[in-house]
N, C-alpha and C. Protein backbone atom coordinates (compact mmCIF):
# COMPACT_ATOMS: atom_id res chain seq x y z
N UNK A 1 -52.45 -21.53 0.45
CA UNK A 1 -51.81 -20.33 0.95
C UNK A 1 -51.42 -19.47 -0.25
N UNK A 2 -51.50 -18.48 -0.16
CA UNK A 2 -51.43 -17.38 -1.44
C UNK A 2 -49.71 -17.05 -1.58
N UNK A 3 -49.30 -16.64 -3.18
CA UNK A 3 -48.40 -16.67 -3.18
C UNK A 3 -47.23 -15.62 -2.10
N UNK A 4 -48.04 -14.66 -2.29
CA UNK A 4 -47.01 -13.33 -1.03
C UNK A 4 -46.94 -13.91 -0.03
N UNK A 5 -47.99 -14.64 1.05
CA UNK A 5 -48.11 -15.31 1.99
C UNK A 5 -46.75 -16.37 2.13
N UNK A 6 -46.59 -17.50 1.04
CA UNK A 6 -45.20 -18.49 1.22
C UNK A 6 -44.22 -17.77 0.82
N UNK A 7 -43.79 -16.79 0.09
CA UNK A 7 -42.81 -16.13 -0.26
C UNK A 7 -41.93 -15.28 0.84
N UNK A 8 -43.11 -14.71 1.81
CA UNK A 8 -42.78 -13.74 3.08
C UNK A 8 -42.08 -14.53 3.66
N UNK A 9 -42.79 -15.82 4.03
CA UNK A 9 -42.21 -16.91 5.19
C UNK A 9 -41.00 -17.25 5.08
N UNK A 10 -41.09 -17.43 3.58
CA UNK A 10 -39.20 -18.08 2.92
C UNK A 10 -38.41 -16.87 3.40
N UNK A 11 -38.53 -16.00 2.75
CA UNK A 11 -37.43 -14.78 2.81
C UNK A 11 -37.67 -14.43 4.18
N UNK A 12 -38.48 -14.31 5.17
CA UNK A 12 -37.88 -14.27 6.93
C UNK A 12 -37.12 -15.12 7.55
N UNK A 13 -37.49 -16.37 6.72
CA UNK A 13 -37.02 -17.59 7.65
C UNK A 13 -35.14 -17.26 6.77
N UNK A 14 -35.17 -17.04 5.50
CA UNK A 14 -33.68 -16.78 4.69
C UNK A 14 -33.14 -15.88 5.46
N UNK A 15 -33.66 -14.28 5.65
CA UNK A 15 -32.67 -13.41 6.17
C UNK A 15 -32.49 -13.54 7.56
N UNK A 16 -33.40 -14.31 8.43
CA UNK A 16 -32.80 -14.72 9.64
C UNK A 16 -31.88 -15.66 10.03
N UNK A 17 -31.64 -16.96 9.20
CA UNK A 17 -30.69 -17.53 9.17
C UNK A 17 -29.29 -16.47 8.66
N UNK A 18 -29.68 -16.31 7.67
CA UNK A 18 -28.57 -14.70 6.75
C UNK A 18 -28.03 -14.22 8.10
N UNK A 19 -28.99 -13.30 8.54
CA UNK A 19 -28.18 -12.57 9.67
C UNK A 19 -27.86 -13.16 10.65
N UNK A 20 -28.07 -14.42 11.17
CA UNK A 20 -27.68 -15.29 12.26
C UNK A 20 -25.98 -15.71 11.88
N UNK A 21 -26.12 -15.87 10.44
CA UNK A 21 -24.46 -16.56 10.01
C UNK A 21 -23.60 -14.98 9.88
N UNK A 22 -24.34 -13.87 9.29
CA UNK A 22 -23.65 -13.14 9.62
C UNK A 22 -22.88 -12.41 7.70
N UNK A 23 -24.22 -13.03 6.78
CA UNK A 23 -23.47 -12.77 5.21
C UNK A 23 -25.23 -12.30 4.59
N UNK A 24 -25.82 -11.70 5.20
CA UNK A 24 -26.92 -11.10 4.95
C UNK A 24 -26.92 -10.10 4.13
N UNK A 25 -26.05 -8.95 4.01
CA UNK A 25 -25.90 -8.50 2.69
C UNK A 25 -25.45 -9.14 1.47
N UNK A 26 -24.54 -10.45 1.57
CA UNK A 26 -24.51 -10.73 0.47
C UNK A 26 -25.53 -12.14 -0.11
N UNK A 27 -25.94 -12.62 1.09
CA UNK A 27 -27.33 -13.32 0.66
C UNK A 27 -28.52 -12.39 -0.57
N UNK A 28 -28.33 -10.84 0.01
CA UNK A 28 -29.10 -9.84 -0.64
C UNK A 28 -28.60 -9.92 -1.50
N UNK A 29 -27.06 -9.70 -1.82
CA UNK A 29 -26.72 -9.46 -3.16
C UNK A 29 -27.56 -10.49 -4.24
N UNK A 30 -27.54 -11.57 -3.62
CA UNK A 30 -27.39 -12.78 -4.30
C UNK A 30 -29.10 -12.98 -5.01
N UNK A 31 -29.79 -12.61 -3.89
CA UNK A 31 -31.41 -12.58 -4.34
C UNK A 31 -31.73 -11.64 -5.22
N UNK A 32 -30.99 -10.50 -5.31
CA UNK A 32 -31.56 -9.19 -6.30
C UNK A 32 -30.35 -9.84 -7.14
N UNK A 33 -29.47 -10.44 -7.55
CA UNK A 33 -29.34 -11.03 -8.89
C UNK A 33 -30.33 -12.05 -9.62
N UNK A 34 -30.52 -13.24 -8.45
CA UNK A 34 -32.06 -13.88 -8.68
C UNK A 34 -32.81 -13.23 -9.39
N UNK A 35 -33.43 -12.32 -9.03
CA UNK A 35 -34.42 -11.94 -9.06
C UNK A 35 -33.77 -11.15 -10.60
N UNK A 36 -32.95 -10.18 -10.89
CA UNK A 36 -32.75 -9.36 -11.93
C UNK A 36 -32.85 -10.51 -13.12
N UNK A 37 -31.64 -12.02 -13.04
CA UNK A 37 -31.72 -13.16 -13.30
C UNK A 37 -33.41 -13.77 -14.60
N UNK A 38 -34.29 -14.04 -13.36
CA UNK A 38 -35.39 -14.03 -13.98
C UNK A 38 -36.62 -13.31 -14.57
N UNK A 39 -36.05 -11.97 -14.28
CA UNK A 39 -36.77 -11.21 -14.97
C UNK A 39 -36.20 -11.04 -16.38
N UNK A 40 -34.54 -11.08 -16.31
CA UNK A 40 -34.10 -10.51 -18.02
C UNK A 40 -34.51 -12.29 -19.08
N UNK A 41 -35.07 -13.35 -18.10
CA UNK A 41 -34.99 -14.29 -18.38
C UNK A 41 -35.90 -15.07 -18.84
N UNK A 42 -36.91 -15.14 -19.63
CA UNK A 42 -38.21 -16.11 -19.66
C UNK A 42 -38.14 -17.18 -19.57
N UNK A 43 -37.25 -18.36 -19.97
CA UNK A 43 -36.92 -19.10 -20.50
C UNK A 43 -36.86 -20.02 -18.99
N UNK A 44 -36.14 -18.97 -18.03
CA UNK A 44 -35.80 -19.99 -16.49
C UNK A 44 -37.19 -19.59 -15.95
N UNK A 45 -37.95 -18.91 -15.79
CA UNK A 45 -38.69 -18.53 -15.26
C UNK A 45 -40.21 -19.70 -15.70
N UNK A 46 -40.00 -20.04 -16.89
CA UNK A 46 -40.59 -21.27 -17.62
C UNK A 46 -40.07 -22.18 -17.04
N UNK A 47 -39.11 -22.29 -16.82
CA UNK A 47 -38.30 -23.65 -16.33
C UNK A 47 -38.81 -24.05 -14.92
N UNK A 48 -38.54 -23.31 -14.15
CA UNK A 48 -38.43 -22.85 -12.72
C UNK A 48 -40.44 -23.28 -12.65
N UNK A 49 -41.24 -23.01 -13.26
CA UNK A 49 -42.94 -22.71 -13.11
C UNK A 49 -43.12 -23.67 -13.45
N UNK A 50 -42.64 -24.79 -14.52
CA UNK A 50 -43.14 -25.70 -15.44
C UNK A 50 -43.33 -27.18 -14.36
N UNK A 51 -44.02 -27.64 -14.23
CA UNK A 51 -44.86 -29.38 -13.31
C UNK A 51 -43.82 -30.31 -13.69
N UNK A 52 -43.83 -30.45 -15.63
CA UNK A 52 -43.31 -31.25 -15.94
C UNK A 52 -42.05 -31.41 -16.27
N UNK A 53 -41.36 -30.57 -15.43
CA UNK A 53 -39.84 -30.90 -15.80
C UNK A 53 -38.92 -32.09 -14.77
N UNK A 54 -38.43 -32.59 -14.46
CA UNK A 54 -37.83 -32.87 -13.38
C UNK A 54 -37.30 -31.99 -12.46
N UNK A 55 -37.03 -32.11 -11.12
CA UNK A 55 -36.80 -31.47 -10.14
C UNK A 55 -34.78 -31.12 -10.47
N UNK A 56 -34.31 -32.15 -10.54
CA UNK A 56 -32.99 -32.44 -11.30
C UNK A 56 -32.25 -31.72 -12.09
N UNK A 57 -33.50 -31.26 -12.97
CA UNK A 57 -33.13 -30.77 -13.95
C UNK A 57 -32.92 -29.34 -13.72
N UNK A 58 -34.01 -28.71 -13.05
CA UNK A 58 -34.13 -27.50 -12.60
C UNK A 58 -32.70 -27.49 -11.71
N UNK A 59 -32.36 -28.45 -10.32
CA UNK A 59 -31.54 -27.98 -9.62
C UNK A 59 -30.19 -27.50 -10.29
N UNK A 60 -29.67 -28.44 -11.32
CA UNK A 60 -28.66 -28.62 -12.10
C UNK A 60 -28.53 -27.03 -12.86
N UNK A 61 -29.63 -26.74 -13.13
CA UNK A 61 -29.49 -25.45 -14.05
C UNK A 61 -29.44 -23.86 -13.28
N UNK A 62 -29.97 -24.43 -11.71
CA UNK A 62 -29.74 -23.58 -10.93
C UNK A 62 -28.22 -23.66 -10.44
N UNK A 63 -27.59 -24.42 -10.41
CA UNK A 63 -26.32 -24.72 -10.02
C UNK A 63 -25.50 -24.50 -10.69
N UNK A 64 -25.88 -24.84 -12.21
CA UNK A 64 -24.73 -24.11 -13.45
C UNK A 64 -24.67 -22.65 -13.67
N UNK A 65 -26.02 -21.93 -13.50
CA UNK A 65 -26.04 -20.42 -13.52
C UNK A 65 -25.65 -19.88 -12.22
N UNK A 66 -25.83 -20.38 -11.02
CA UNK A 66 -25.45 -19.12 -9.88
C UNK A 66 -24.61 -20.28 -9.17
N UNK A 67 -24.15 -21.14 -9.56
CA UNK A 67 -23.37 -22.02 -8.13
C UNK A 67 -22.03 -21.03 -8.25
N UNK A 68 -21.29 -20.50 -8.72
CA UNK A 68 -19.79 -19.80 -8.74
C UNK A 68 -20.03 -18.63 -8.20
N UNK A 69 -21.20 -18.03 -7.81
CA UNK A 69 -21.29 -16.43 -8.36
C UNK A 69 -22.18 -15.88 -6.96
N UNK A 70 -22.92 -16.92 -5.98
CA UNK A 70 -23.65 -16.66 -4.51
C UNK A 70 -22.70 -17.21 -3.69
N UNK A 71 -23.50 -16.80 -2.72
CA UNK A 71 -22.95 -17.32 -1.45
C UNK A 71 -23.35 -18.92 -1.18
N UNK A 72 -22.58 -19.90 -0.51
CA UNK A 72 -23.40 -21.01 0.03
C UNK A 72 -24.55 -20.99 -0.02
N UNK A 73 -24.94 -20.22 1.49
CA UNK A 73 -25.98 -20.31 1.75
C UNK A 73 -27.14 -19.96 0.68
N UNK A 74 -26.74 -19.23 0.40
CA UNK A 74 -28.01 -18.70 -1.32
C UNK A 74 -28.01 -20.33 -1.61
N UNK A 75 -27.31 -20.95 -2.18
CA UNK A 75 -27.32 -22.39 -2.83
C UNK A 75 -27.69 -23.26 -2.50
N UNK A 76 -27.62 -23.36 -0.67
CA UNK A 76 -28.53 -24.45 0.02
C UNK A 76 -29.83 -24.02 -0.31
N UNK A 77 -30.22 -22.92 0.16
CA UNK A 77 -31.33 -22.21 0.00
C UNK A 77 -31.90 -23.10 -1.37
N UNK A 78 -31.93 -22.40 -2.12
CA UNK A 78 -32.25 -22.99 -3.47
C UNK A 78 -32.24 -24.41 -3.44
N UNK A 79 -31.21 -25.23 -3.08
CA UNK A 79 -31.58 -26.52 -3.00
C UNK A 79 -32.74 -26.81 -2.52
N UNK A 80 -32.75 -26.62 -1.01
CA UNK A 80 -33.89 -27.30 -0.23
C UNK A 80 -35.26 -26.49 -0.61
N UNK A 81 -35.22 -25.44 -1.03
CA UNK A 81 -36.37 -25.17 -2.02
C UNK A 81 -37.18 -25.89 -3.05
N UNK A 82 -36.12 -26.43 -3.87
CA UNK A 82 -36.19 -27.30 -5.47
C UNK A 82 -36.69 -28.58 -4.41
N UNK A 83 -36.01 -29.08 -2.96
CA UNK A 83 -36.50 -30.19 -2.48
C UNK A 83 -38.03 -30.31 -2.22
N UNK A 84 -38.66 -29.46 -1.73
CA UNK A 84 -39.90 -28.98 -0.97
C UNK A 84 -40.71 -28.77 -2.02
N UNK A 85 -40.41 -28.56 -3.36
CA UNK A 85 -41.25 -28.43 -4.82
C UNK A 85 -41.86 -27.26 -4.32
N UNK A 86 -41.08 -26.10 -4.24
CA UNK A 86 -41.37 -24.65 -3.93
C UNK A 86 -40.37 -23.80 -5.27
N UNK A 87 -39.40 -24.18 -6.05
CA UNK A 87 -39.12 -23.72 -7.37
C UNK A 87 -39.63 -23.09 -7.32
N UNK A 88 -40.99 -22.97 -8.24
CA UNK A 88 -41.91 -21.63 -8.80
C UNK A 88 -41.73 -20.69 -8.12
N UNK A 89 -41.49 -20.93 -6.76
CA UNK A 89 -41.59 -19.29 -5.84
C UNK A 89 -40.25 -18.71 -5.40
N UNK A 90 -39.51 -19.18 -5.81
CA UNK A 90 -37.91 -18.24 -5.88
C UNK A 90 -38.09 -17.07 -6.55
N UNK A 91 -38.14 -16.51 -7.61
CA UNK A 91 -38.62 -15.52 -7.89
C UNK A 91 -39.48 -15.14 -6.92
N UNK A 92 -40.60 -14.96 -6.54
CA UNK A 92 -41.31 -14.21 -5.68
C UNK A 92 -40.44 -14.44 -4.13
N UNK A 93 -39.99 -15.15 -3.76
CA UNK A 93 -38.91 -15.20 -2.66
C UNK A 93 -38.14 -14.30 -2.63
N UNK A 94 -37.33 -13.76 -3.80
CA UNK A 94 -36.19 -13.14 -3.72
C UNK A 94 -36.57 -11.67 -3.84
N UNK A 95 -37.47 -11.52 -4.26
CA UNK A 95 -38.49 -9.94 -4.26
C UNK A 95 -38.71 -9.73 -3.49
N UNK A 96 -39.43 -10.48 -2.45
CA UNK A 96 -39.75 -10.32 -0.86
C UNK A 96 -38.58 -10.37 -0.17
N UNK A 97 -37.83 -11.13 -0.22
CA UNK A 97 -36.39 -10.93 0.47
C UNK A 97 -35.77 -9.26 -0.03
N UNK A 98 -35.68 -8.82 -1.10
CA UNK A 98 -35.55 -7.47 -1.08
C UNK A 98 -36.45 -6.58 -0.44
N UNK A 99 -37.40 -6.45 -0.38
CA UNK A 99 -38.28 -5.57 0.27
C UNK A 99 -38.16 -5.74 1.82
N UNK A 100 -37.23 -6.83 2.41
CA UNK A 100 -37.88 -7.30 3.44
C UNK A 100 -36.39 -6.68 3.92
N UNK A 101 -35.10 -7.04 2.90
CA UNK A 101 -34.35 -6.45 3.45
C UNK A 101 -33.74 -4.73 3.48
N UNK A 102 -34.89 -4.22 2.35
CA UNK A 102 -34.83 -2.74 2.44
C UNK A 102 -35.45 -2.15 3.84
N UNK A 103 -36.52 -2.68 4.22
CA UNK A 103 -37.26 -2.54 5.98
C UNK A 103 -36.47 -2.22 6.56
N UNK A 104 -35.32 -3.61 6.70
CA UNK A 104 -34.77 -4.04 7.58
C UNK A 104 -33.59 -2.92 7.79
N UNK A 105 -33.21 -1.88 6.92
CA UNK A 105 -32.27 -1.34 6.42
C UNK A 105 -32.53 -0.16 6.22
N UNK A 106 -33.83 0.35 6.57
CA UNK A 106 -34.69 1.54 6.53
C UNK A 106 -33.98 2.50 5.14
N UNK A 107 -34.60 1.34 4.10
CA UNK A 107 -34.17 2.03 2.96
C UNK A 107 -35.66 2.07 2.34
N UNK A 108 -35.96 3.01 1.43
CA UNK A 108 -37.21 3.05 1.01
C UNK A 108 -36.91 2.92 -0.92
N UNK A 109 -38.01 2.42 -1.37
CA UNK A 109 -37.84 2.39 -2.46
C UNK A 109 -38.42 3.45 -3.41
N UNK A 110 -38.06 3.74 -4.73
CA UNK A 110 -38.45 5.04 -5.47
C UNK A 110 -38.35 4.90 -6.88
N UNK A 111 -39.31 5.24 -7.57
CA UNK A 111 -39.00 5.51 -8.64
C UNK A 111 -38.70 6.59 -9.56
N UNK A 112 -37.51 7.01 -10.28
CA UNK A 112 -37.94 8.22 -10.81
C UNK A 112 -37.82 8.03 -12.54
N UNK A 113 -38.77 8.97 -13.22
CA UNK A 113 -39.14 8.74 -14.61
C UNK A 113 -38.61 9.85 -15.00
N UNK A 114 -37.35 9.88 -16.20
CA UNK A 114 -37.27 11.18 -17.01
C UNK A 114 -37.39 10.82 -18.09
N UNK A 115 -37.19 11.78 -19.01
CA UNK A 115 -37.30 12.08 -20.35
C UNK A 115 -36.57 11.20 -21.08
N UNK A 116 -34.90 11.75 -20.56
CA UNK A 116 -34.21 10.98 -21.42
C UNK A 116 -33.07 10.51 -20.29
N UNK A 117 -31.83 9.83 -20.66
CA UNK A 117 -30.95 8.86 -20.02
C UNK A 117 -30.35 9.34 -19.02
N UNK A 118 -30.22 9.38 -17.78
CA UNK A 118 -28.79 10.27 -16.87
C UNK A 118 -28.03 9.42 -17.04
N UNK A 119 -26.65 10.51 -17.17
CA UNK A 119 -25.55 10.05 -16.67
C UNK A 119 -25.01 9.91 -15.75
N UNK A 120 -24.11 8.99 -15.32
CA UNK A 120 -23.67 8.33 -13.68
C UNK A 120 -23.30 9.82 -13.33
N UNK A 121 -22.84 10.76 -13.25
CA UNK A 121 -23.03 11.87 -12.49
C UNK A 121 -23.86 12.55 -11.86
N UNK A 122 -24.87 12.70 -13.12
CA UNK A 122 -26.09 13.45 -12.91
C UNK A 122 -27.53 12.67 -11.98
N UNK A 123 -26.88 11.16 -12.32
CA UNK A 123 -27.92 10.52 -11.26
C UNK A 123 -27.14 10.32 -9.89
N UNK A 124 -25.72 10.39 -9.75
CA UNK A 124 -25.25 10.60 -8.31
C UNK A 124 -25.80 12.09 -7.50
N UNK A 125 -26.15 12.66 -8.32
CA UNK A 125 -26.17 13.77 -7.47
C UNK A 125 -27.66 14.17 -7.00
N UNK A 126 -28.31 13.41 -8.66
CA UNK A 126 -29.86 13.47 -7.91
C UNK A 126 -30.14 12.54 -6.85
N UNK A 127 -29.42 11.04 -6.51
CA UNK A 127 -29.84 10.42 -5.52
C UNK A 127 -29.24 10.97 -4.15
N UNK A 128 -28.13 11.90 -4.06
CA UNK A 128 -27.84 12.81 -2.83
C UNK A 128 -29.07 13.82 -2.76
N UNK A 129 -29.63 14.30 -3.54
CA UNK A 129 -30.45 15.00 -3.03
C UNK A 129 -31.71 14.73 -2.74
N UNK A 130 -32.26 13.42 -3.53
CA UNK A 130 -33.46 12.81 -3.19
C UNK A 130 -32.92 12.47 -1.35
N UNK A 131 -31.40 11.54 -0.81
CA UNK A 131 -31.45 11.32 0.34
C UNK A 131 -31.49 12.21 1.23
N UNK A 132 -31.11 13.42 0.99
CA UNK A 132 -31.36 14.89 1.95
C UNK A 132 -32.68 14.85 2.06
N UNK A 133 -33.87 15.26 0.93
CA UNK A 133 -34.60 15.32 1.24
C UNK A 133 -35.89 14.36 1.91
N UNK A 134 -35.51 13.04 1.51
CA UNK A 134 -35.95 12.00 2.38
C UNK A 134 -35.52 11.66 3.83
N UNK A 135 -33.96 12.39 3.99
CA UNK A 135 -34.08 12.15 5.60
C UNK A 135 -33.13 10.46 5.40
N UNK A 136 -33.43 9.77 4.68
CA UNK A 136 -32.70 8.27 4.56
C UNK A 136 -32.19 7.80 3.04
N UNK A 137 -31.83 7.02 3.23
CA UNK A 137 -31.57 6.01 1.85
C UNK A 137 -32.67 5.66 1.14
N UNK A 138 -32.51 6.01 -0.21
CA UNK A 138 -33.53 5.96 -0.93
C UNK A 138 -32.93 4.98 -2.43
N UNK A 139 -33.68 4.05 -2.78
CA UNK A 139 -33.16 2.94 -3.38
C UNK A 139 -33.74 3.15 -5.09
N UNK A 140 -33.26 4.35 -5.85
CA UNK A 140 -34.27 4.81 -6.83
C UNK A 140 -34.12 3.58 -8.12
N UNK A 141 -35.40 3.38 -8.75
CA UNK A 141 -35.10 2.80 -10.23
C UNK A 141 -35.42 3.49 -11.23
N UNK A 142 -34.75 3.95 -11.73
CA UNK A 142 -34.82 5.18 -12.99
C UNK A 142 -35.21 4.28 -14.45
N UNK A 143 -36.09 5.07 -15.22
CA UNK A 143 -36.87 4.39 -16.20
C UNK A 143 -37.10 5.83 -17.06
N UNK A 144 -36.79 5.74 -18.68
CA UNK A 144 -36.93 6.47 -19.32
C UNK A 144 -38.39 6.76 -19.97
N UNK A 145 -39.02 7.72 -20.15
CA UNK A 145 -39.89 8.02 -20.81
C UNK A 145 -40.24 9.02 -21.82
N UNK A 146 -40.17 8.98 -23.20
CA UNK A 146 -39.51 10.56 -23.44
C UNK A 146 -40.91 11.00 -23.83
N UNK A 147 -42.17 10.69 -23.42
CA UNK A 147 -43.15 11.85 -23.49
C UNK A 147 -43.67 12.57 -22.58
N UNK A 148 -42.61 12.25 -21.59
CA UNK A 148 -42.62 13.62 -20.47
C UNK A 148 -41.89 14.99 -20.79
N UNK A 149 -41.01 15.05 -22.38
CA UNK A 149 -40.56 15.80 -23.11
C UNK A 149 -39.60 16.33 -22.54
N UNK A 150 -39.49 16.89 -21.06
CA UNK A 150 -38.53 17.41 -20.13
C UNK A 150 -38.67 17.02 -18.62
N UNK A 151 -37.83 17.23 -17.65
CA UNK A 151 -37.80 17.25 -16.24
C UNK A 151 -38.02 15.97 -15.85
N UNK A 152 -38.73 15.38 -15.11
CA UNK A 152 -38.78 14.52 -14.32
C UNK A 152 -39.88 13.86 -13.70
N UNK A 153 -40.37 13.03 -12.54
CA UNK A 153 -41.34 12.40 -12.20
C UNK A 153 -40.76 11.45 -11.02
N UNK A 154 -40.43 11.43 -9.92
CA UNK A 154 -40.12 11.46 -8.69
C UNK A 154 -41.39 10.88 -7.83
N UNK A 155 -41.06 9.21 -7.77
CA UNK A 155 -42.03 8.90 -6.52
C UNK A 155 -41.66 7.80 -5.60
N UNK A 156 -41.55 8.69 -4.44
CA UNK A 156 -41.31 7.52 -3.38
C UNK A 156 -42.27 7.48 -2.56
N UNK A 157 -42.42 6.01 -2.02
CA UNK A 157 -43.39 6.18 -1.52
C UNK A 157 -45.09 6.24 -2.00
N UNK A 158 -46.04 7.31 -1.26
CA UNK A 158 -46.82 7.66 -1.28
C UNK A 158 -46.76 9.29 -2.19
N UNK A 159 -45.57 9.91 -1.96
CA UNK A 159 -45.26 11.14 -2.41
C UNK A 159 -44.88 10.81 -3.96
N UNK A 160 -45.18 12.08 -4.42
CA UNK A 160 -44.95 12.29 -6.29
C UNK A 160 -44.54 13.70 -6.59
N UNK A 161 -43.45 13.99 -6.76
CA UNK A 161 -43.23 15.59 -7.40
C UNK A 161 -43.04 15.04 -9.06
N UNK A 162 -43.74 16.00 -9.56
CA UNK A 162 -43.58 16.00 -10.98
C UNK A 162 -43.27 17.00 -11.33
N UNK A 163 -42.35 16.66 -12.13
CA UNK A 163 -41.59 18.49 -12.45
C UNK A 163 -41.25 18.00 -14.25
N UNK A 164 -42.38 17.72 -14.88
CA UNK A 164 -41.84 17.24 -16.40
C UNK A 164 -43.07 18.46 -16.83
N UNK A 165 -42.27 18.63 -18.42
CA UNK A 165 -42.95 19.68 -18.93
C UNK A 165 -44.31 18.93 -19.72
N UNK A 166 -44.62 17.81 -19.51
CA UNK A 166 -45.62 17.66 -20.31
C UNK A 166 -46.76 18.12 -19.00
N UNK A 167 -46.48 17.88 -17.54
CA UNK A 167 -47.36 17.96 -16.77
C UNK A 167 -47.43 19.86 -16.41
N UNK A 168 -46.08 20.75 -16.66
CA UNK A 168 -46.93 22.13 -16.81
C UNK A 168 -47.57 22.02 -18.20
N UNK A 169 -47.49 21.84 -19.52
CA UNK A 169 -48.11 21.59 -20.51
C UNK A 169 -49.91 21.74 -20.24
N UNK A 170 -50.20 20.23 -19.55
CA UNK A 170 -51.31 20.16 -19.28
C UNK A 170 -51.87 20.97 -18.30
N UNK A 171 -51.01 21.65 -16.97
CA UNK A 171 -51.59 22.63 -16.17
C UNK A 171 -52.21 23.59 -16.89
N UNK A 172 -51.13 24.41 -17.86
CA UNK A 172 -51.50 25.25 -18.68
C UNK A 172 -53.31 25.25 -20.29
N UNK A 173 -53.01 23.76 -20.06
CA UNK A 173 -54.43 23.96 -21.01
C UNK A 173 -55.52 23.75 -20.26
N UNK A 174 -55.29 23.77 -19.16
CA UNK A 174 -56.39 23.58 -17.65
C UNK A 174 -56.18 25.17 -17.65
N UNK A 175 -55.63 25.88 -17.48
CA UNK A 175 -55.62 27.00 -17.36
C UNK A 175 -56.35 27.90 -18.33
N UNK A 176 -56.20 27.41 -19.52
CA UNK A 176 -56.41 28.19 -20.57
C UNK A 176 -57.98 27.91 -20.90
N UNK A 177 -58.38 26.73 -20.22
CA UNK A 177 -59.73 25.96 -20.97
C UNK A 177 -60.75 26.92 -19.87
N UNK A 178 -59.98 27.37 -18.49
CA UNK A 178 -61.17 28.56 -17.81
C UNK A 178 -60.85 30.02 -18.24
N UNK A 179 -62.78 29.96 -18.63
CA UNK A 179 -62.80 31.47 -18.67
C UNK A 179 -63.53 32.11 -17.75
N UNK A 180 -62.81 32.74 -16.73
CA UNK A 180 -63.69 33.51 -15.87
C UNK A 180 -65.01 34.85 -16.30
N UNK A 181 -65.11 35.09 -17.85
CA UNK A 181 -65.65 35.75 -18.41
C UNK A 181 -67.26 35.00 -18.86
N UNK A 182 -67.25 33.88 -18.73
CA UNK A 182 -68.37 32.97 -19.59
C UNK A 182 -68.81 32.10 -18.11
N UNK A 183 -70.08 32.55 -17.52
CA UNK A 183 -70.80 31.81 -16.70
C UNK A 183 -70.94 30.61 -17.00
N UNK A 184 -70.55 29.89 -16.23
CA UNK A 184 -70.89 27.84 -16.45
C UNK A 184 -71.90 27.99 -15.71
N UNK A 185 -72.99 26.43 -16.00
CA UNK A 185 -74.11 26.47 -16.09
C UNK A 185 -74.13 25.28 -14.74
């Protein structure tokens, strides 16, 4: 069975128990720390993937890093996971459990790319206006790029406004490269 395939199953079968007990947002909380967890992390993510470690060992280290800091249920979870020798796929569990609970929550996800850093103001006000114009909650991850030189890069979804000056830049030498004076062949 392919990995998205067991990962989906976990995180439906998680947020339905979640919302059955009734701590489903903070089950969420708990998976998008997971998940933030092993990404800032190589080291568990080695741990967590690796055949030859003991099962023990892994649970123990899952228990010293998040046993104070989730919910129960996050912790059974994880247990009977580490039981089933499904480890490796917590990470991809807890990704799908986000996506599954943004659906669920008719939140959409987005990325937007600027130049340089916003400040907590300036990105409060762009995510009010990204939600006006989306109509819903929009869940942005902002990522710097500074050879967009200015403005921005906005994509949710399927949709993309680009409003960075490297992309009028390039309109403009598209512009400049036709000459309506010189017949093309």
């Amino acid at each position: 069975m392919s990995e998205f395939k067991v990962a989906s199953r976990y995180a439906k079968s998680l947020a339905g128990l979640a919302q059955e007990k009734g701590v489903l947002n903070e089950v969420h909380q708990d998976m998008v720390l997971f998940a933030k967890v092993c990404e800032e992390n190589r080291s568990l993510r080695l741990l967590l993937r690796n055949p030859i470690i003991n099962r023990d060992i892994k649970l123990n280290t899952i228990r010293k890093i998040f046993g104070s800091h989730v919910n129960p249920l996050t912790i059974s979870f994880f247990e009977i996971s580490v039981r089933k020798h499904r480890e490796d796929m917590l990470e991809p569990i807890a990704i799908e459990f986000h996506k599954l609970y943004n659906r669920m929550n008719n939140i959409e996800q987005g990325q937007l790319v600027t130049a340089m850093p916003l400040n907590d103001e300036l990105l409060h006000q762009f995510q009010q206006e990204v939600r006006r114009i989306a109509g819903k909650e929009v869940e942005l991850k902002v990522t710097v790029n500074p050879e967009l030189i200015g403005g921005f890069v906005l994509t949710i979804g399927d949709k993309q406004i680009d409003d960075s000056v490297r992309s009028r830049l390039n309109d403009l030498r598209k512009a400049f490269s036709y000459n309506p004076y010189i017949k093309e062949l």
